[in-house]
Protein backbone atom coordinates (compact mmCIF):
# COMPACT_ATOMS: atom_id res chain seq x y z
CA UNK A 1 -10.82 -4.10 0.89
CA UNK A 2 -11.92 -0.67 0.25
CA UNK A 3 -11.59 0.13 3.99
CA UNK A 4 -7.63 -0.82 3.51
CA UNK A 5 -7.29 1.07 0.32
CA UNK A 6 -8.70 4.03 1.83
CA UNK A 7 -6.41 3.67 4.77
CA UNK A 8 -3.43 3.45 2.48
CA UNK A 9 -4.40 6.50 0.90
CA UNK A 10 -4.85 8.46 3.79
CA UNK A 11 -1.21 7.17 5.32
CA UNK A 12 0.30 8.44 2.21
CA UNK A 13 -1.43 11.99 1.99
CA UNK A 14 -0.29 12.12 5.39
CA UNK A 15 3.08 11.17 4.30
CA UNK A 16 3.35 13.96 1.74
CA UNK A 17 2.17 16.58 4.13
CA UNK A 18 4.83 15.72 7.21
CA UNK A 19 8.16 16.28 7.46
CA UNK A 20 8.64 12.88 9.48
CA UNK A 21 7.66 10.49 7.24
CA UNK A 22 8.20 7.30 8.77
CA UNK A 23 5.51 6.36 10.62
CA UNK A 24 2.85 7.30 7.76
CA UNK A 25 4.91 5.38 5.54
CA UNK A 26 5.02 2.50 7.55
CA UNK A 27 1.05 2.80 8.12
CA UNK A 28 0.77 2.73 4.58
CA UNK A 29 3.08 -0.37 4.11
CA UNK A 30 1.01 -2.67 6.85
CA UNK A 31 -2.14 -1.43 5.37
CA UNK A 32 -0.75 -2.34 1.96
CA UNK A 33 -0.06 -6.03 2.94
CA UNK A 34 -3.30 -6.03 4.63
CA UNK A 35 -4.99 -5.07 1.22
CA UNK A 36 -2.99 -7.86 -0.47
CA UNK A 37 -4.20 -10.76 1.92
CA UNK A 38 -7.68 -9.54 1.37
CA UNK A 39 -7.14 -9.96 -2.33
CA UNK A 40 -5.78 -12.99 -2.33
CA UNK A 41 -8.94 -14.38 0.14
CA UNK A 42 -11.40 -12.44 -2.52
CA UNK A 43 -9.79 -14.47 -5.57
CA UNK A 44 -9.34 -17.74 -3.25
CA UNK A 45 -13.34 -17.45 -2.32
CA UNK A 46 -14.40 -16.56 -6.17
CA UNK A 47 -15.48 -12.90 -5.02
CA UNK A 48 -13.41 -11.63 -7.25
CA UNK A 49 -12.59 -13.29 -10.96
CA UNK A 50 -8.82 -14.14 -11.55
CA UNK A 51 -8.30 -11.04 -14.47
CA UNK A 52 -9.37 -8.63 -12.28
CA UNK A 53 -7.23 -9.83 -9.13
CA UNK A 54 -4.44 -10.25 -11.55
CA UNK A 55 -4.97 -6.12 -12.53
CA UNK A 56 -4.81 -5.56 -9.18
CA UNK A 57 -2.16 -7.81 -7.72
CA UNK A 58 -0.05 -5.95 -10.34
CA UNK A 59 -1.56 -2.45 -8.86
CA UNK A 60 -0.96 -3.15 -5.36
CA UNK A 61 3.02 -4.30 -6.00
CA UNK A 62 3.38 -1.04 -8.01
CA UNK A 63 2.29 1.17 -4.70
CA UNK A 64 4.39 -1.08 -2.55
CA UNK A 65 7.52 -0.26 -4.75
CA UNK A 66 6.91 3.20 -4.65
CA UNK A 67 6.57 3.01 -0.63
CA UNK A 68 9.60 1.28 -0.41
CA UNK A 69 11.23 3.63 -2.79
CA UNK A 70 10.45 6.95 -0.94
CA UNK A 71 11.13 5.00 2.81
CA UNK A 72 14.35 4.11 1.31
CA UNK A 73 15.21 8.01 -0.16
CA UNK A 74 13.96 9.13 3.29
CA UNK A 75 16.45 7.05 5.24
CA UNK A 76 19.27 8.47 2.94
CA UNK A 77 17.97 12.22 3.78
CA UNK A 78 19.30 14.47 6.32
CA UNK A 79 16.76 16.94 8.43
C-alpha cells in the first residue's frame, strides 16, 4: 500500500511540474485504483480495522476526484 501511495504521489508532483500532463495523470489514476484494491484486500483479510479503511476509502475517493477534476480542466485547455 505504501509503495502505491508513494507512486501516486510522485505521478502527481510530476504532474504539477510538466506541461503535458496526461500521462502523469493517468499514472496517478491506475496507481490510485491500485491503492484502492489493496485496501479493500487489507479490510477483507482483517489487516486493517473497518474505521480506519472507512477514513481512508473516503481519502482515496477525494484524490481520485481531484485527478479527474484537473484531467478533465486539462482536456478543456489549449497549449
Amino acid at each position: 500500500m505504501e509503495s502505491a501511495a508513494l507512486e501516486v504521489l510522485e505521478a502527481l508532483t510530476e504532474a504539477a511540474y510538466t506541461k503535458d500532463r496526461a500521462a502523469p495523470l493517468r499514472r496517478a489514476a491506475l496507481a490510485l485504483q491500485r491503492l484502492r484494491l489493496l485496501l479493500r484486500l487489507a479490510k477483507d483479510v482483517k489487516a486493517l480495522d473497518f474505521k480506519r479503511y472507512g477514513h481512508a476509502a473516503v481519502t482515496v475517493d477525494e484524490i481520485g476526484r481531484m485527478i479527474g477534476g484537473w484531467s478533465r480542466h486539462d482536456k478543456g485547455r489549449t497549449v
